[in-house]
N, C-alpha and C. Protein backbone atom coordinates (compact mmCIF):
# COMPACT_ATOMS: atom_id res chain seq x y z
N UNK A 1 -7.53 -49.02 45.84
CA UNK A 1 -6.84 -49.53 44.68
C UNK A 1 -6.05 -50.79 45.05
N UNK A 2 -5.31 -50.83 45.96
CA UNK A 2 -4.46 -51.86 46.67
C UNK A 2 -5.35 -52.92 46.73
N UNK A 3 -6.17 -52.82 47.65
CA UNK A 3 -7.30 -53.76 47.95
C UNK A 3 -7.93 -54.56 46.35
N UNK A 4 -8.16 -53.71 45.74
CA UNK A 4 -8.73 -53.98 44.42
C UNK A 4 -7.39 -54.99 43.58
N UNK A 5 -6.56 -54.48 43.25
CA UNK A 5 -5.31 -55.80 43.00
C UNK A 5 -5.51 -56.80 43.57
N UNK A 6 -5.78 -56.85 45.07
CA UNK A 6 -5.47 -58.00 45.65
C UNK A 6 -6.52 -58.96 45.28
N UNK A 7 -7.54 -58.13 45.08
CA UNK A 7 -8.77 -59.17 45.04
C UNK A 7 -9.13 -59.43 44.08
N UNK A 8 -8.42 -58.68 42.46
CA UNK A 8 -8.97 -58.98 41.35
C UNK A 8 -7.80 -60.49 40.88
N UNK A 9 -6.34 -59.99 41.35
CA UNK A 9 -5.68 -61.09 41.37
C UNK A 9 -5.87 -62.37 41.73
N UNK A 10 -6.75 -62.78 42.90
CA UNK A 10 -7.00 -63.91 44.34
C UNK A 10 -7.18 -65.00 43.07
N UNK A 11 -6.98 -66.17 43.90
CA UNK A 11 -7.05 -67.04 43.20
C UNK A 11 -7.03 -68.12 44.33
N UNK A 12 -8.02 -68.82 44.53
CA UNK A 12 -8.25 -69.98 45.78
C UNK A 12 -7.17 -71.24 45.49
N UNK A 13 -7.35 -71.26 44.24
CA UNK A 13 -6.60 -72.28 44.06
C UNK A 13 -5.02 -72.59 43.79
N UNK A 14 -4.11 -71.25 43.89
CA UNK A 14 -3.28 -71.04 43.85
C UNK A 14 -2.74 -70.02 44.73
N UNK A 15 -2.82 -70.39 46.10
CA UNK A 15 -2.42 -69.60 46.94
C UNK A 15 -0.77 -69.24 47.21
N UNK A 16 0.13 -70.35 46.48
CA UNK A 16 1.16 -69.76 46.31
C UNK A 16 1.45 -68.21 45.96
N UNK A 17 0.49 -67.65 44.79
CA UNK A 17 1.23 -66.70 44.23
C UNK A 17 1.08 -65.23 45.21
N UNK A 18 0.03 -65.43 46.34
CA UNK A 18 0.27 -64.76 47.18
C UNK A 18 1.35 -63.86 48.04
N UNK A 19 2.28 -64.27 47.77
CA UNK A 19 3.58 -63.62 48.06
C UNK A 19 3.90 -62.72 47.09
N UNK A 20 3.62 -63.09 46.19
CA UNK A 20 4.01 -61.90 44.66
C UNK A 20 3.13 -60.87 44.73
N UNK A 21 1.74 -61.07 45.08
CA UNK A 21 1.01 -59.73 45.00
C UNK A 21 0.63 -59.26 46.30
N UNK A 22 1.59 -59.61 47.77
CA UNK A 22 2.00 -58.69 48.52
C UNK A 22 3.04 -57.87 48.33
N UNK A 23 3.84 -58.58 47.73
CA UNK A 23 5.40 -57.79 47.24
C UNK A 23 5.09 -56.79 46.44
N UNK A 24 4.31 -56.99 45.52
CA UNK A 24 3.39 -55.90 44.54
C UNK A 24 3.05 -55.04 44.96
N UNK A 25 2.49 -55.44 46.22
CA UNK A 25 1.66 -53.61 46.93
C UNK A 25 2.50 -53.07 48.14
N UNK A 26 3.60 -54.10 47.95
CA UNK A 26 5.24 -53.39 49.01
C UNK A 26 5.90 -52.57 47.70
N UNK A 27 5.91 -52.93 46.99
CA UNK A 27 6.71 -51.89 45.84
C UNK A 27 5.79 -50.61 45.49
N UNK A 28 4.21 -50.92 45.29
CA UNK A 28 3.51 -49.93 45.00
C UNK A 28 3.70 -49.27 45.98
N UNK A 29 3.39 -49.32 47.27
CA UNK A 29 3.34 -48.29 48.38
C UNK A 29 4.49 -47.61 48.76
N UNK A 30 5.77 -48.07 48.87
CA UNK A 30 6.83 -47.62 48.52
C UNK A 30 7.38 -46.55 47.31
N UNK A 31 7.02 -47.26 46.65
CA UNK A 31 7.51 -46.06 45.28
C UNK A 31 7.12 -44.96 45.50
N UNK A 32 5.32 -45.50 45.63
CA UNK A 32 4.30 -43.99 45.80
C UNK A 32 5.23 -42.95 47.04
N UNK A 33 5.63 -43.93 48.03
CA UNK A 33 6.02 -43.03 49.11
C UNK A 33 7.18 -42.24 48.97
N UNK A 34 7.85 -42.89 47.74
CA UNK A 34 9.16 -42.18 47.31
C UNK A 34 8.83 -41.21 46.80
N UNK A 35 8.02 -41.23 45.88
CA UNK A 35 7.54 -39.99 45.14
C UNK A 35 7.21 -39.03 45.78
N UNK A 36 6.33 -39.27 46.70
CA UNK A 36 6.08 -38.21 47.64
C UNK A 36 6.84 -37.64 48.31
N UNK A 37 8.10 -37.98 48.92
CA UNK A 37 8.84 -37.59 49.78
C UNK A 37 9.86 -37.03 48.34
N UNK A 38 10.25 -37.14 47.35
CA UNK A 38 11.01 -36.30 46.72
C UNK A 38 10.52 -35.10 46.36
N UNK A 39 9.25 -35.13 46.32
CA UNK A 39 8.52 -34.15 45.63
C UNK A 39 7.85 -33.31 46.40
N UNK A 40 7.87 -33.32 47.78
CA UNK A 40 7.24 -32.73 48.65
C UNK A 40 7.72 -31.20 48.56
N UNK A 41 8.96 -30.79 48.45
CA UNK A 41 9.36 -29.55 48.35
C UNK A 41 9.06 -29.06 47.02
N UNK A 42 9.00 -28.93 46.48
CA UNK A 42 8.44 -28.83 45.16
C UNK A 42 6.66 -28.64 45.40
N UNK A 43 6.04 -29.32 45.60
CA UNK A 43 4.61 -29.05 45.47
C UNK A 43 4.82 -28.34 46.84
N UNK A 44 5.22 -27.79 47.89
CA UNK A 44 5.10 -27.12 48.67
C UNK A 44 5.93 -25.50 48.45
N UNK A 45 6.72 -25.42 47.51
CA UNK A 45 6.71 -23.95 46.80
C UNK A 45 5.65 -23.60 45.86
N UNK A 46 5.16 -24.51 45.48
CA UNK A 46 4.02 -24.45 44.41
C UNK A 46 3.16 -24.16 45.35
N UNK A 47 2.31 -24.10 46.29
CA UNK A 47 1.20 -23.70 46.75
C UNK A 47 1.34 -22.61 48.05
N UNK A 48 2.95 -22.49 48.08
CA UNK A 48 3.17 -21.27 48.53
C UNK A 48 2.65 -20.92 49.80
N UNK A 49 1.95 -19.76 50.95
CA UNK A 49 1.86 -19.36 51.59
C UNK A 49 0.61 -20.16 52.30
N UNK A 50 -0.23 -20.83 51.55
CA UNK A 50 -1.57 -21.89 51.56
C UNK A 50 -1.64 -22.50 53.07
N UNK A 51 -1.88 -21.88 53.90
CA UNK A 51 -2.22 -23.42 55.08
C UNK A 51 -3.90 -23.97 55.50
């Protein structure tokens, strides 16, 4: 998916905006990682005894 932003965004001729849609997939990957880490206890009572 990451990959796919980057490349549907690209633009040869405006390589400036390159910085914006790394920052883009620093916020996406982040958030995602937030989410995960809040929620980890939670989906791990939910599946309970499971290894």
């Amino acid at each position: 998916i990451i990959a796919g932003i980057l490349a549907g965004e690209f633009r040869a001729d405006s390589v400036d905006t390159m910085p914006a849609l790394y920052w883009q997939i620093v916020l996406t990957t982040a958030g995602s990682g937030l989410l995960l880490a809040v929620f980890v206890r939670p989906i791990r009572r939910l599946i309970g005894e499971i290894r």
